[in-house]
Protein backbone atom coordinates (compact mmCIF):
# COMPACT_ATOMS: atom_id res chain seq x y z
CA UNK A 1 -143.76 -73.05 -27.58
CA UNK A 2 -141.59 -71.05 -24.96
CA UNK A 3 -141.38 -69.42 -21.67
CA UNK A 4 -141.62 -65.72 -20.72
CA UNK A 5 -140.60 -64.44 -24.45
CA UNK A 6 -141.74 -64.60 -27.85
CA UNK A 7 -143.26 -63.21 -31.14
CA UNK A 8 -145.42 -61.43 -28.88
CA UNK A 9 -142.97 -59.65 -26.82
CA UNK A 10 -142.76 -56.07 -27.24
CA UNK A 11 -139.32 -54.31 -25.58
CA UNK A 12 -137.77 -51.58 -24.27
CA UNK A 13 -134.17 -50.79 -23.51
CA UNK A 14 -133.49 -49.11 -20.80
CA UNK A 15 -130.10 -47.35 -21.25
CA UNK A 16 -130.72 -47.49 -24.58
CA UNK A 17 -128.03 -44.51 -26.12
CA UNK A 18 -124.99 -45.76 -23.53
CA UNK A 19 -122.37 -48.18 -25.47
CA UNK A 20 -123.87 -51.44 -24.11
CA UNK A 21 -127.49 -50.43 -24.35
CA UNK A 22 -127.17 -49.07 -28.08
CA UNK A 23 -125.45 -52.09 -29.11
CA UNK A 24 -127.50 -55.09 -27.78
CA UNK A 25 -130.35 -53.05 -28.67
CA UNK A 26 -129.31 -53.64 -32.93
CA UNK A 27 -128.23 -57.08 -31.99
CA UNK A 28 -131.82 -57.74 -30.71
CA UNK A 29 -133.57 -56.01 -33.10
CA UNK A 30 -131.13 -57.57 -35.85
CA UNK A 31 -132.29 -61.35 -34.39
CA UNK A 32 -136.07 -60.53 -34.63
CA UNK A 33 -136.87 -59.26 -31.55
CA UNK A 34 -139.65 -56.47 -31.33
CA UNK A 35 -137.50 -53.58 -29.99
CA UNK A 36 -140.29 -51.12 -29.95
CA UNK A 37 -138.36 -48.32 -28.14
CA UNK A 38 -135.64 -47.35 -25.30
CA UNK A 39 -135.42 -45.26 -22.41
CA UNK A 40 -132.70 -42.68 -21.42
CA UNK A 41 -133.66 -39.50 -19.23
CA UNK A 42 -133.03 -35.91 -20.78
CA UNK A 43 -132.89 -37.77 -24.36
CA UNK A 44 -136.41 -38.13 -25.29
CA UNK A 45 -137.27 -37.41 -28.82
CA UNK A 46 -134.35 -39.06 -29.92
CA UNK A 47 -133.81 -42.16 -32.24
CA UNK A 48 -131.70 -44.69 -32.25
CA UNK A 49 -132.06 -45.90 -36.09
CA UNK A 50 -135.51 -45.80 -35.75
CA UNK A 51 -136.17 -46.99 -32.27
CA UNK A 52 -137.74 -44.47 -30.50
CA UNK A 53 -136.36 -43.44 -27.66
CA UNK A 54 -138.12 -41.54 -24.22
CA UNK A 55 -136.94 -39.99 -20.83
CA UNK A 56 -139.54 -42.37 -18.75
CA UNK A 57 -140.39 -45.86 -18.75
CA UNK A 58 -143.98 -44.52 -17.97
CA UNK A 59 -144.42 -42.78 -21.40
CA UNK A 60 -142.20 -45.53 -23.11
CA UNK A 61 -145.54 -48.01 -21.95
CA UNK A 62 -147.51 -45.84 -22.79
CA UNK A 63 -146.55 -45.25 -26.35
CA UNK A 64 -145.41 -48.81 -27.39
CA UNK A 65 -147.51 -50.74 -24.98
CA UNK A 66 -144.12 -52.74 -24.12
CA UNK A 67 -144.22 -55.98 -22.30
CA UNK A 68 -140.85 -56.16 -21.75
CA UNK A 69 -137.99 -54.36 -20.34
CA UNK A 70 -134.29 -54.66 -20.64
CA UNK A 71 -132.02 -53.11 -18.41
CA UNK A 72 -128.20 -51.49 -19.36
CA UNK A 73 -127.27 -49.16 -17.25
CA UNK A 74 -124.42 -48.95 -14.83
CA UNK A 75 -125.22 -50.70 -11.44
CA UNK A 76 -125.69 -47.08 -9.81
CA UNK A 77 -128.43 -46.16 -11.58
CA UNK A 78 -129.94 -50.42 -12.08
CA UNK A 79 -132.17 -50.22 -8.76
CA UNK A 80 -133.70 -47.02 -10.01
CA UNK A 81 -134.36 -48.53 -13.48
CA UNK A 82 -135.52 -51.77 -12.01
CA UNK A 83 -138.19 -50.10 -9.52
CA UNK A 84 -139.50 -47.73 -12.21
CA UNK A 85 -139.91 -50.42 -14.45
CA UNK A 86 -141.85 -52.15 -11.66
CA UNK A 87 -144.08 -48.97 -10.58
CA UNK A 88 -145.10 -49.24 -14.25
CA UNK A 89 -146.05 -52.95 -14.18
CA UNK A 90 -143.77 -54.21 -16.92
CA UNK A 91 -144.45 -58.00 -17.12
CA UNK A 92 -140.86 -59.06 -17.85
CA UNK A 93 -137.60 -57.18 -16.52
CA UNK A 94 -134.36 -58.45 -17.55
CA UNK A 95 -131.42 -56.87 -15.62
CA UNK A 96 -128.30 -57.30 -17.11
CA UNK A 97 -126.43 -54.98 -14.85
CA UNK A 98 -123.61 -56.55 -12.24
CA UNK A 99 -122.63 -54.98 -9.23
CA UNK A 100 -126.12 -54.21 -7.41
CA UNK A 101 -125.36 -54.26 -3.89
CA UNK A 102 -127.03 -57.26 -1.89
CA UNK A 103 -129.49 -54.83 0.44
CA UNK A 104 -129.94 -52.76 -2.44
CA UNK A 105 -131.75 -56.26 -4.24
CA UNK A 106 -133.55 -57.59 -0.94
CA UNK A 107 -135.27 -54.13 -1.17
CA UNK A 108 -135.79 -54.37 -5.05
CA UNK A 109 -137.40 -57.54 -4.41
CA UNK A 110 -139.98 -56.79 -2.18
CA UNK A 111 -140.86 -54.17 -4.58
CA UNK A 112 -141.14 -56.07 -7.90
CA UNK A 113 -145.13 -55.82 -7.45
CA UNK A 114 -146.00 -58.82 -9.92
CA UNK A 115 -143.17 -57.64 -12.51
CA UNK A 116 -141.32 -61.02 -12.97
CA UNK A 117 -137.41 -60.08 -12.95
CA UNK A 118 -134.49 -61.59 -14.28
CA UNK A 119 -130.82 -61.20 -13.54
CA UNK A 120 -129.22 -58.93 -12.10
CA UNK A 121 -125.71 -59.60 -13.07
CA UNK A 122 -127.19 -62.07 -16.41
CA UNK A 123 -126.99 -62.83 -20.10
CA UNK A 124 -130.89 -62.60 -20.05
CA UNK A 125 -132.87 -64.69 -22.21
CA UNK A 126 -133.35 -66.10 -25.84
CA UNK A 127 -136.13 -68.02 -27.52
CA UNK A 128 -134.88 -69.15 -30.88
CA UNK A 129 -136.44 -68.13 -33.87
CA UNK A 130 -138.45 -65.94 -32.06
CA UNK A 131 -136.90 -63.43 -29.83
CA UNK A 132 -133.83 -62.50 -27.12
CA UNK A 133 -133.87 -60.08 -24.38
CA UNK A 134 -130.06 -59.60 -23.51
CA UNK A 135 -126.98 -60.34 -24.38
CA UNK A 136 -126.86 -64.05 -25.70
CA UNK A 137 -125.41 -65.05 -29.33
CA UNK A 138 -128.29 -66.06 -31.37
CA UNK A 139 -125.83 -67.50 -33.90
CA UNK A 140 -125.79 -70.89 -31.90
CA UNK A 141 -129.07 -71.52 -31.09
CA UNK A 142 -131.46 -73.83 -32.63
CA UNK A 143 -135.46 -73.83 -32.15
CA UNK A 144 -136.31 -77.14 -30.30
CA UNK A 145 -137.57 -78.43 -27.69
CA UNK A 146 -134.92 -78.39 -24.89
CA UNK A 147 -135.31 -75.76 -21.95
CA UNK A 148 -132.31 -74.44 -20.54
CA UNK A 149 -131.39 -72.69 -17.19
CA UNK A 150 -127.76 -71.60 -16.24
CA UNK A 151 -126.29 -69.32 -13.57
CA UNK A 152 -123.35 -68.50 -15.35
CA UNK A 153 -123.03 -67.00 -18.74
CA UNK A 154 -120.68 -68.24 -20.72
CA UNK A 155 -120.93 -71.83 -19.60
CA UNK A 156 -124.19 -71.62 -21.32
CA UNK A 157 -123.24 -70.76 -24.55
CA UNK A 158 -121.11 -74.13 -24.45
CA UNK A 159 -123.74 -76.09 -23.08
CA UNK A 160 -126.45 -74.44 -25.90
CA UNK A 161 -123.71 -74.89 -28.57
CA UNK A 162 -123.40 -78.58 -28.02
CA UNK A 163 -127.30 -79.29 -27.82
CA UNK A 164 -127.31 -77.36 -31.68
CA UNK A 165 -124.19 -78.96 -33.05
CA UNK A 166 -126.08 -82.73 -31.45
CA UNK A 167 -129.39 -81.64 -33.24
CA UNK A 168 -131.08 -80.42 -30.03
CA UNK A 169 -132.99 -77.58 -30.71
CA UNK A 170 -133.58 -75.22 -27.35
CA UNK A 171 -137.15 -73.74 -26.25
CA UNK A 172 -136.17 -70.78 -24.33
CA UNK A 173 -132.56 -70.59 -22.80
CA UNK A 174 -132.56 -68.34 -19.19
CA UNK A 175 -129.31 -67.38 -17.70
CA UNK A 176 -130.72 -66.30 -14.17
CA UNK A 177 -127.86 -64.39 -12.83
CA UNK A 178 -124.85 -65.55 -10.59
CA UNK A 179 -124.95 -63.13 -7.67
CA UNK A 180 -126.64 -64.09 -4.05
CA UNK A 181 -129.94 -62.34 -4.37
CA UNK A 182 -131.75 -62.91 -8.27
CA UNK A 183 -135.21 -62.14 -9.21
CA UNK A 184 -136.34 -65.39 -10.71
CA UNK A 185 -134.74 -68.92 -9.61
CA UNK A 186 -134.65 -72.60 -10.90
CA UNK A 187 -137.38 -73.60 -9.05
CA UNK A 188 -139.94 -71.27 -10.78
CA UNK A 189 -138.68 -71.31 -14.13
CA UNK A 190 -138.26 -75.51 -14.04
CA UNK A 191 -142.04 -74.76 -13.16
CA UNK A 192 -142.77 -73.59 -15.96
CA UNK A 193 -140.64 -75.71 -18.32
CA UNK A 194 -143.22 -78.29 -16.62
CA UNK A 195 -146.26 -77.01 -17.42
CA UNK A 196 -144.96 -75.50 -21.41
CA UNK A 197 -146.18 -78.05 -23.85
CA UNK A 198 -143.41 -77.18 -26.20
CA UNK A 199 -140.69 -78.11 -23.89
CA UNK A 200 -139.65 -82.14 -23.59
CA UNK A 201 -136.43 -81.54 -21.22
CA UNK A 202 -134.79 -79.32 -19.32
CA UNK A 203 -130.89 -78.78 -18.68
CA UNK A 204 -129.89 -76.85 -15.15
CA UNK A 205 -126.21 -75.33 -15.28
CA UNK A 206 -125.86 -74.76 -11.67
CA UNK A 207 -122.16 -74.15 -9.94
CA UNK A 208 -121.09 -73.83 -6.27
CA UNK A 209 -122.29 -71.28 -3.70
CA UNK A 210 -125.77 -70.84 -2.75
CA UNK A 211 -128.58 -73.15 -2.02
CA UNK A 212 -130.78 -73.05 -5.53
CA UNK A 213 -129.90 -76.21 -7.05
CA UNK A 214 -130.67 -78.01 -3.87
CA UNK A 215 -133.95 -77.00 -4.36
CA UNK A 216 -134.60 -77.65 -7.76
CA UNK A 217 -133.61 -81.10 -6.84
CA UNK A 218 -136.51 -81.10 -3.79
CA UNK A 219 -138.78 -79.79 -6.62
CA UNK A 220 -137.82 -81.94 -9.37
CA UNK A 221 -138.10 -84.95 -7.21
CA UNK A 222 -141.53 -83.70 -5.81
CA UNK A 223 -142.95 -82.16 -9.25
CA UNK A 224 -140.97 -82.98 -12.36
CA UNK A 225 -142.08 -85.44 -14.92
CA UNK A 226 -140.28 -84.27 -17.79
CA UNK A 227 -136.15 -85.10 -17.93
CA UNK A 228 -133.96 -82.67 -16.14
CA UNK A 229 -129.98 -83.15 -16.94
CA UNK A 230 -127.45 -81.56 -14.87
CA UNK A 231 -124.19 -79.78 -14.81
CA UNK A 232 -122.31 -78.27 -11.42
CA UNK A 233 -119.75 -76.11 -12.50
CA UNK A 234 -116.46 -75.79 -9.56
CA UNK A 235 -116.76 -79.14 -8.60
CA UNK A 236 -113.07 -78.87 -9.03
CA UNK A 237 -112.27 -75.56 -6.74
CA UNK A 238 -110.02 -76.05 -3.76
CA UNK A 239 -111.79 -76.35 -0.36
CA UNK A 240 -112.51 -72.56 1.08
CA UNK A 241 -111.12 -70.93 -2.09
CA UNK A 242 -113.08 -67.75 -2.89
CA UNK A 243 -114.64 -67.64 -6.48
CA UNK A 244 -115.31 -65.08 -8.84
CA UNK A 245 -119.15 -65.30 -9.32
CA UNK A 246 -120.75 -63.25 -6.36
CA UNK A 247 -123.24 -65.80 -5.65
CA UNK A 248 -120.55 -68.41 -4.69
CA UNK A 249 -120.45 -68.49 -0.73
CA UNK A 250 -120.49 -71.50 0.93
CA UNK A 251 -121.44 -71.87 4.72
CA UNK A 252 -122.81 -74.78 6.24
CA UNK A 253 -121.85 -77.79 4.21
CA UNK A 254 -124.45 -76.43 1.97
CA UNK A 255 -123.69 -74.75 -1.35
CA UNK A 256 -120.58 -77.25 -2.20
CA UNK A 257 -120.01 -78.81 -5.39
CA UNK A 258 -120.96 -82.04 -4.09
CA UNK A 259 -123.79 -81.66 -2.01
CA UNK A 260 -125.34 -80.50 -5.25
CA UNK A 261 -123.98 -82.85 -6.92
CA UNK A 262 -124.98 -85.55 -4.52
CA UNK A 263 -128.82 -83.91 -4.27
CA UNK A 264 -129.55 -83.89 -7.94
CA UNK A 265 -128.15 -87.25 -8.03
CA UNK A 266 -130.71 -88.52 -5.14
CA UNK A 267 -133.37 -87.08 -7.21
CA UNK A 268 -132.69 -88.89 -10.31
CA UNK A 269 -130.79 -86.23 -12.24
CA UNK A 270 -127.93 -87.41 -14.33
CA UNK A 271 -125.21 -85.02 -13.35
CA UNK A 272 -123.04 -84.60 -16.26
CA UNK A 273 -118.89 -84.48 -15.71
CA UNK A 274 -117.95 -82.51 -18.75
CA UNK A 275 -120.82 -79.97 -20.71
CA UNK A 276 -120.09 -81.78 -23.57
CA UNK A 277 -121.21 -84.45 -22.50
CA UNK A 278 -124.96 -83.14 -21.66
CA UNK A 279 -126.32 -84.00 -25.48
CA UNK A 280 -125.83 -87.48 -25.31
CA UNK A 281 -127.29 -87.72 -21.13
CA UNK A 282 -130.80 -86.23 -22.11
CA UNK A 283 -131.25 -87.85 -25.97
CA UNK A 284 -130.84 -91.35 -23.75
CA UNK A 285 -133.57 -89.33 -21.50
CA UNK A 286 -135.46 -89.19 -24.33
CA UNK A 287 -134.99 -92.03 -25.82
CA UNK A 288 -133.37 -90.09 -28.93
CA UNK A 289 -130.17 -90.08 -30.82
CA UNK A 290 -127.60 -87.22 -31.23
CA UNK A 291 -126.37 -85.92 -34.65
CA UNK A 292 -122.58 -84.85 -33.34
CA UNK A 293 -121.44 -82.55 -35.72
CA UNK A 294 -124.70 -81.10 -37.43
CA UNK A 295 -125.67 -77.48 -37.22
């Protein structure tokens, strides 16, 4: 089983003829995934290797009966593509496109209209062996049971690369996006890691800044019956320093390393010090054993 993709999912691409978009289309399409067309105004009629390609998201739906969206386009033109997707009632839109401006997204948000949205700013998604709506490597992932959720990118490659290489197969892997206003949080997607039958445990990759993983903790300690294992990333950052990631403001003695840290903790969420070391903290969750070193 999985969350939000699968053998069923059906995508577009919008900015599907730019560099990024044309690209990560073929990877997609290359891992499995049902790339049924793409979207690029003044260019409809077009192909991309066989991928049909339209000037509206409107006749895209229409023709391919997409449940899925993708967005590539530069962060200009990302709250148009977003909100058009929306009008049209796409189920899933993944936004991989950084540098939305913060009032530009509080308005995007109220306008979703039922769409669920991931990213901006994101890897986007992967269910292994089935399908992947973004930009992650399929090479390293496994099919499994293990849900993962990560605000930053690259940390969760390493994370999903030690689960494989330990024999820890993943369910669906979400990178939600590391700037201050996201579509789609921990909360709701530990929700429904919860409620998927196909999903025994769930890693959250959280970092400083923000206030998300101190409410996953509230929920996991509230609603969670199935293992959650943790990772903060800056736990190490000098006091005040600005970081890179835009969603990593901290006011309030909220948002720091350790009062996430500290939170999870008080909810009964091993906290790991090291990725690495996030394998062996939920197979002792499970009761399981690791197989270091097999792929």
């Amino acid at each position: 089983m999985s969350i939000l993709l699968g053998k069923d999912s059906r995508v577009i691409v919008q900015g599907i003829t730019g560099r990024d978009g044309s690209f990560h289309a073929r990877s997609m399409r290359e891992y499995g995934t049902s790339v049924v067309g793409g979207v690029t105004p003044g260019k409809g009629g077009q192909t991309l290797e066989g991928i049909p390609v339209f000037d509206t998201v409107k006749e895209a739906v229409r023709e391919t009966r997409a449940n899925a969206t993708v967005i590539f386009v530069p962060a200009k033109a990302a709250s148009a593509a977003l909100l058009e997707a929306a009008r049209e009632h796409v189920p899933l839109i993944v936004c991989i496109t950084e540098g939305l401006p913060i009032q530009e997204m509080l308005s995007n948000i109220r306008q979703l209209d039922g769409s669920r949205l991931i990213g901006p700013n994101c890897p986007g998604l992967i269910t292994p062996g089935q399908a992947k709506a973004g930009i992650m490597p399929g090479r390293i992932h496994k099919p499994g049971d293990i849900g993962v959720i990560s605000r930053s990118g690259t940390l969760t490659y390493e994370v999903v690369w030690a689960l494989t290489r330990a024999g820890m197969g993943q369910s669906t892997c979400i990178g939600v996006g590391g700037d201050p206003i996201i579509g789609t949080g921990f909360v709701e997607l530990l929700s429904l890691f919860e409620a998927d039958p196909g999903t025994a445990g769930v890693v959250l990759i959280g970092e400083i800044g923000g206030e998300d993983e101190e409410r996953a903790a509230d929920y996991i300690r509230l609603s969670m019956k199935k293992p959650v294992v943790s990772f903060i990333s800056g736990r190490s950052a000098p006091p005040e320093k600005r970081m890179g990631h835009a969603g990593a403001i901290v006011s309030g003695g909220r948002g720091t390393a350790e009062a996430k840290v500290g939170a999870l903790r008080a909810a009964g969420v091993p906290v790991a010090d090291r990725p690495d070391e996030i394998p062996g903290l939920m197979a002792t969750r499970l009761g399981r054993s690791t197989q270091e070193g097999r792929s």
